[in-house]
Protein backbone atom coordinates (compact mmCIF):
# COMPACT_ATOMS: atom_id res chain seq x y z
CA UNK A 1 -6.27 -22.49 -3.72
CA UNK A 2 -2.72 -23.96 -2.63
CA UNK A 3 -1.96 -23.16 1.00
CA UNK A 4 1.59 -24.36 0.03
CA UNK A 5 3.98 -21.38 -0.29
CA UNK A 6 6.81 -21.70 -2.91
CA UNK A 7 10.95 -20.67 -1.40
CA UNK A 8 10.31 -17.48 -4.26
CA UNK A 9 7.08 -16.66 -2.49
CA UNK A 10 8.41 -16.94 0.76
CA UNK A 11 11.57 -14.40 -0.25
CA UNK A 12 9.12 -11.94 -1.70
CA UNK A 13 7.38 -11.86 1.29
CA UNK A 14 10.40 -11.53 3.45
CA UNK A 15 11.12 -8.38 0.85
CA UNK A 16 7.39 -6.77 1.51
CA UNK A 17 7.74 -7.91 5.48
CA UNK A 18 11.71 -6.24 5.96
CA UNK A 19 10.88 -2.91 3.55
CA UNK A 20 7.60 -2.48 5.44
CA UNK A 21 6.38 -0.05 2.95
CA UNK A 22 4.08 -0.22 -0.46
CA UNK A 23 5.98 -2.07 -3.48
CA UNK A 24 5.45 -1.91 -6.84
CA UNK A 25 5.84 -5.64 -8.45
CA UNK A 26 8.48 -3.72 -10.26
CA UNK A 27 10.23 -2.19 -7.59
CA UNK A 28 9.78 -6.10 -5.24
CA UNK A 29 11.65 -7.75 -8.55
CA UNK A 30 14.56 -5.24 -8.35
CA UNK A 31 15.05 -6.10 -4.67
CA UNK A 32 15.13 -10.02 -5.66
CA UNK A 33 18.32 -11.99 -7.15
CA UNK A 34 17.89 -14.33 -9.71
CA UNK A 35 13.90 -14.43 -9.54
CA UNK A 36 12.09 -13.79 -13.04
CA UNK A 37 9.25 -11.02 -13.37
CA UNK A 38 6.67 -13.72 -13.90
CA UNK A 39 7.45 -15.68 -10.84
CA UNK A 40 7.40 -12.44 -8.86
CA UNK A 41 3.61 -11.53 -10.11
CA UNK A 42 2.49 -15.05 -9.10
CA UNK A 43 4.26 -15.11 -6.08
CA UNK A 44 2.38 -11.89 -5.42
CA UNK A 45 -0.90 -12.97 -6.65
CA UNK A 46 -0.74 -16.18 -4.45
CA UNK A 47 -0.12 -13.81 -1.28
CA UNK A 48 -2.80 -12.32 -1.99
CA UNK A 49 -4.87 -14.90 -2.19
CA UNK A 50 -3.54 -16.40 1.32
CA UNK A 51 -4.33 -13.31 3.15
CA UNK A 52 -0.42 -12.63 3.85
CA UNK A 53 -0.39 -9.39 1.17
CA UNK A 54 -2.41 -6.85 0.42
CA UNK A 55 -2.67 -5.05 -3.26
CA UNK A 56 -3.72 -1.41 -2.97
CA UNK A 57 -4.56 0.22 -6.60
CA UNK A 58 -4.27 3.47 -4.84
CA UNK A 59 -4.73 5.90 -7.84
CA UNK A 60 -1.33 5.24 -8.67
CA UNK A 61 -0.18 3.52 -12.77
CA UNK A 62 0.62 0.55 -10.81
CA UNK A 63 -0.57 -0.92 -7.90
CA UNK A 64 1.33 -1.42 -4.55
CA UNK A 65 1.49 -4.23 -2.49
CA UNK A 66 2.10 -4.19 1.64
CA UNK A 67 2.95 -6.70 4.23
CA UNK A 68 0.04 -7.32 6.45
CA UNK A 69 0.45 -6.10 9.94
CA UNK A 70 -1.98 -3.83 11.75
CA UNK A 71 -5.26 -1.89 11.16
CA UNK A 72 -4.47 1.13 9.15
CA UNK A 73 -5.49 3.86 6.88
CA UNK A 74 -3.60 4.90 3.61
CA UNK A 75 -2.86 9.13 3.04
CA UNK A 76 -1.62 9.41 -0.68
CA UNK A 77 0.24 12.61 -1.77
CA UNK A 78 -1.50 13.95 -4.88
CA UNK A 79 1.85 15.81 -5.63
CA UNK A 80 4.43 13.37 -4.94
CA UNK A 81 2.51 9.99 -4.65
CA UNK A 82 4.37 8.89 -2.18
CA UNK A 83 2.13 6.36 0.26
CA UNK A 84 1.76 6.88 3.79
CA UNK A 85 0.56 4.85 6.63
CA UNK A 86 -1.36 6.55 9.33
CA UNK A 87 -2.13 4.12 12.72
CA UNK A 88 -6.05 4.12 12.80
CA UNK A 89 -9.15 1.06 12.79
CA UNK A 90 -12.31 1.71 11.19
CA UNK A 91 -12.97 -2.18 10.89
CA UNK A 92 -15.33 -2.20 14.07
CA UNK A 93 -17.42 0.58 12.23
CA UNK A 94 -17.36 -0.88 8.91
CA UNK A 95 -18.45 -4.37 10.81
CA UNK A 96 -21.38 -2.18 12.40
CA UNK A 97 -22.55 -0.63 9.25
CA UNK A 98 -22.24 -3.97 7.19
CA UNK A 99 -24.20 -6.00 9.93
CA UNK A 100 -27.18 -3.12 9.59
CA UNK A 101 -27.23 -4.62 5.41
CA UNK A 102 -26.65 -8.07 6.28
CA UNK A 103 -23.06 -8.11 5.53
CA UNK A 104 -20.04 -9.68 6.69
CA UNK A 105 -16.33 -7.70 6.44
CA UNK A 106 -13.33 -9.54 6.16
CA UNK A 107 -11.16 -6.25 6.10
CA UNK A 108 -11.54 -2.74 5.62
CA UNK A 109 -9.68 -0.14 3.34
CA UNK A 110 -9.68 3.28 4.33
CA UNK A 111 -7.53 5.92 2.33
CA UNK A 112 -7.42 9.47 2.07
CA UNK A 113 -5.70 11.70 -0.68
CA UNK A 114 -4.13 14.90 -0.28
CA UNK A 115 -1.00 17.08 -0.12
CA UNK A 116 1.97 15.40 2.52
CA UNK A 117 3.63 17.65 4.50
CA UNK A 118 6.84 17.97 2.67
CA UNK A 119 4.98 18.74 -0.47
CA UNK A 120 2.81 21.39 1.38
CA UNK A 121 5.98 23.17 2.38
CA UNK A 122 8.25 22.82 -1.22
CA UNK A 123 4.81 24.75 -2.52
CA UNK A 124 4.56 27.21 0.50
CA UNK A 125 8.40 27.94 -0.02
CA UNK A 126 7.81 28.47 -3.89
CA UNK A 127 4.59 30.42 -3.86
CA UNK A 128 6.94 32.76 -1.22
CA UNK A 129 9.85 32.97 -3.71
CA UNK A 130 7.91 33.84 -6.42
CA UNK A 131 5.62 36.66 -4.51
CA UNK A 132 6.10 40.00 -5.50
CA UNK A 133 8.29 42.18 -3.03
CA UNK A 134 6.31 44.53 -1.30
């Protein structure tokens, strides 16, 4: 593996770093000038592979890639499907349960799925419009 990082790798991770949200390769090639879609999937692939990015098939169609900063857990809206990132480490627990089976954990992936806020209240506020008056 080439520790070497190529000027178009270096810009998409400057695009994943600045947005500091999860990207679709899609949506990281329409934030790029003048880089071609097959660059931009190597260029994410070889992240990847350095550690730098991390791909998250999150029960989305595509996958989503973030910038690598902290310890913390994904909550994805069944409704809207938007991504969220909620401050929390569970690596020191993971590292205790995988040293019980003789493991070793590079990194740990928590995520929970559910209904966000905003979507909770869009239904709430329907599910009131459409209630019978009394």
């Amino acid at each position: 593996m080439s520790t070497r990082i190529s000027a178009q790798a270096k810009a998409v991770l400057a695009v994943l770093a600045d947005r500091r949200c999860h990207l679709t390769a899609e949506e990281v090639l329409e934030s790029m000038d003048s880089i071609g879609t097959a660059t931009v999937y190597r260029a994410l692939d070889h992240l990847t592979e350095l550690g730098l990015i991390r791909r998250l098939a999150l029960g989305k169609k595509s996958a989503v890639y973030e910038y690598i900063r902290d310890s913390h857990m994904h909550f994805v809206c069944n409704r809207c499907g938007k991504v969220y990132d909620i401050q929390a480490d569970f690596s020191g627990m993971a590292r205790e349960a995988a040293k019980v089976c003789g493991y070793h954990v590079n990194w740990t992936e928590v995520t929970s799925h559910g209904i966000c806020r905003a979507c909770e209240s869009e239904i709430n506020q329907a599910d009131e419009a459409s209630a019978p008056e009394k």
